[in-house]
Protein backbone atom coordinates (compact mmCIF):
# COMPACT_ATOMS: atom_id res chain seq x y z
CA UNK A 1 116.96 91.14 88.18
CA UNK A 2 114.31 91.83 91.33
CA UNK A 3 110.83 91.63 90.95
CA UNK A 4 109.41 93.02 94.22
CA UNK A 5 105.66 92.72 94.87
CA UNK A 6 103.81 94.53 97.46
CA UNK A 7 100.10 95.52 98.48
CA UNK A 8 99.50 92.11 100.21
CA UNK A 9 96.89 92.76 103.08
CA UNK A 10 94.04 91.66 104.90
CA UNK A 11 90.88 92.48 103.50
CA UNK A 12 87.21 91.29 103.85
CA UNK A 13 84.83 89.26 101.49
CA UNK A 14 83.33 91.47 98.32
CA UNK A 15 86.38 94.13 99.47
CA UNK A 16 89.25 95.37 96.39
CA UNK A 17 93.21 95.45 96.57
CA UNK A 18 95.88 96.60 94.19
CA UNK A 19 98.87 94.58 94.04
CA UNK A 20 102.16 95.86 92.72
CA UNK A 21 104.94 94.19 91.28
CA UNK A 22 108.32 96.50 90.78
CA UNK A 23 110.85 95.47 88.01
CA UNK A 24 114.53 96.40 87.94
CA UNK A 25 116.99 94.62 86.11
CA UNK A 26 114.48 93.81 82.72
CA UNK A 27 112.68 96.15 81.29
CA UNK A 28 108.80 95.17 80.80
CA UNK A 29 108.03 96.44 77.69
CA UNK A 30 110.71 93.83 75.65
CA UNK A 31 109.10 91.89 72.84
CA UNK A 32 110.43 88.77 74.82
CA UNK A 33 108.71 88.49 78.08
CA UNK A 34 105.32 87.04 78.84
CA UNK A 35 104.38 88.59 82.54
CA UNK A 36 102.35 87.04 84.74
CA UNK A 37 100.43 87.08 88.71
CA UNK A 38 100.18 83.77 89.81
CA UNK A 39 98.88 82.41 93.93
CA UNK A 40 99.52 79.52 95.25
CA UNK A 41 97.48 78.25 98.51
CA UNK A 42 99.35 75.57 101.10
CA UNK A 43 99.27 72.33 99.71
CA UNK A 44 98.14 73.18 95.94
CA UNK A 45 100.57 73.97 93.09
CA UNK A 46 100.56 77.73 91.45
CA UNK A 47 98.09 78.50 89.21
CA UNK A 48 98.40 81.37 87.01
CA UNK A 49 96.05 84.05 87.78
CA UNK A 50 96.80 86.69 84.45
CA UNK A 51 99.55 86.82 82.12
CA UNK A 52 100.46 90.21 79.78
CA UNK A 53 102.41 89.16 76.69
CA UNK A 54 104.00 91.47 74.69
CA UNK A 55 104.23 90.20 70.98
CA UNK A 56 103.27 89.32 68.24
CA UNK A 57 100.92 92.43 69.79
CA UNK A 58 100.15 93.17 73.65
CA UNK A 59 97.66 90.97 74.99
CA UNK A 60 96.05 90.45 78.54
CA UNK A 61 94.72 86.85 79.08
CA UNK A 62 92.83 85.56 82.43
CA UNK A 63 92.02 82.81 84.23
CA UNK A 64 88.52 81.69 83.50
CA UNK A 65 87.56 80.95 87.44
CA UNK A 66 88.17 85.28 88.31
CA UNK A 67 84.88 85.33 86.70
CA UNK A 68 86.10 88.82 85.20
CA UNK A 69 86.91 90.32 88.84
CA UNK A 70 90.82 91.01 88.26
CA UNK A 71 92.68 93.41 86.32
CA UNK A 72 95.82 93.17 85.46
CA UNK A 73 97.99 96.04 84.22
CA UNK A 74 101.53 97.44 83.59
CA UNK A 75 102.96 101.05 84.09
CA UNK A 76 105.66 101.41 81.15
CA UNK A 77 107.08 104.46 82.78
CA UNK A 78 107.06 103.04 86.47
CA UNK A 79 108.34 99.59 84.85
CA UNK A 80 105.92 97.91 87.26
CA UNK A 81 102.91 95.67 87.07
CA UNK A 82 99.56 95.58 88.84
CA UNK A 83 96.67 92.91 89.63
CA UNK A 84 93.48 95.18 90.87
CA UNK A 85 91.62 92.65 92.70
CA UNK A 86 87.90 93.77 93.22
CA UNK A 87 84.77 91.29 94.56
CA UNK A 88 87.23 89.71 96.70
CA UNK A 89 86.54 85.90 98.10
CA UNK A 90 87.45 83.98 100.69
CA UNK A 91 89.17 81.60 98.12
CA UNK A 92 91.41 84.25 96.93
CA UNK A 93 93.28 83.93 100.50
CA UNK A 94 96.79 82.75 99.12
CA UNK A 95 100.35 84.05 98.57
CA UNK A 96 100.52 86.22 95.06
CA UNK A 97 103.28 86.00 92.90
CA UNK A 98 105.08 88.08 90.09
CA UNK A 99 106.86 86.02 87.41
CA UNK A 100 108.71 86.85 84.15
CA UNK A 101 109.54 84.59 81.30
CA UNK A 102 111.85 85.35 78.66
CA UNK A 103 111.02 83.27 75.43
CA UNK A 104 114.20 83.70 73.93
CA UNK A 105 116.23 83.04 76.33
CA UNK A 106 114.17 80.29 78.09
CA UNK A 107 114.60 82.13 81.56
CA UNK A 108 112.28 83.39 84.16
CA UNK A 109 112.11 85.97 87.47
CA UNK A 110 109.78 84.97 90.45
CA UNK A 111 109.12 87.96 93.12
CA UNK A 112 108.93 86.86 97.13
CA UNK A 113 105.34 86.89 97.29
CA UNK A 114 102.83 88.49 99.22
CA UNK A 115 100.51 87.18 101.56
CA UNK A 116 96.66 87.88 100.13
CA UNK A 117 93.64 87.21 103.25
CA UNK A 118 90.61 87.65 102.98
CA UNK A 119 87.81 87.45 105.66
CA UNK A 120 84.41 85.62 105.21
């Protein structure tokens, strides 16, 4: 299993970015998994940023601090997921990651990471 994000850049205050995150290995659209985007920032633990669950029925749950300013999405056919990232802050600088749990089978997929600035 890989989970490869990408789309990580440099970017400046009230600016947008599209991060991608490509499966292989799973396939996204299994009852199982609960998908997720979470950052993490040095010296603070990862907080989850949106998470896509696929049963009982598909459902797309945020964090309440985004304030509404992040999408998150999923391309069936591309088996890949998204974060659009619009209204950008300085306090969305951190490292964004892709993660996969499997309910069933109590397992779960991190991607690298990619490294999210943005300029004040």
């Amino acid at each position: 299993v890989q989970l490869v994000e990408s789309g990580g850049a440099l970017v400046q205050s009230g600016g947008s970015l599209r991060l991608s995150c490509a499966a292989s290995g799973l396939t996204l659209t299994y009852s199982g998994y609960k998908m997720s985007w979470y950052r993490q920032t040095p010296g603070k633990e990862r907080e989850a940023v949106a998470t896509i669950t696929n049963f009982p029925s598909r459902r797309t749950d945020y964090s309440a601090s985004l304030k509404g300013r992040f999408t998150m999405s999923r391309d069936d056919h591309k088996n890949t997921l998204y974060l659009q990232m619009s209204r950008m802050e300085p306090e969305d600088t951190a490292v964004y990651y892709c993660h996969v749990f499997d309910v069933h089978e109590i397992r779960e997929y991190w991607g690298q990471g990619t490294q999210v600035t943005v300029s004040s």
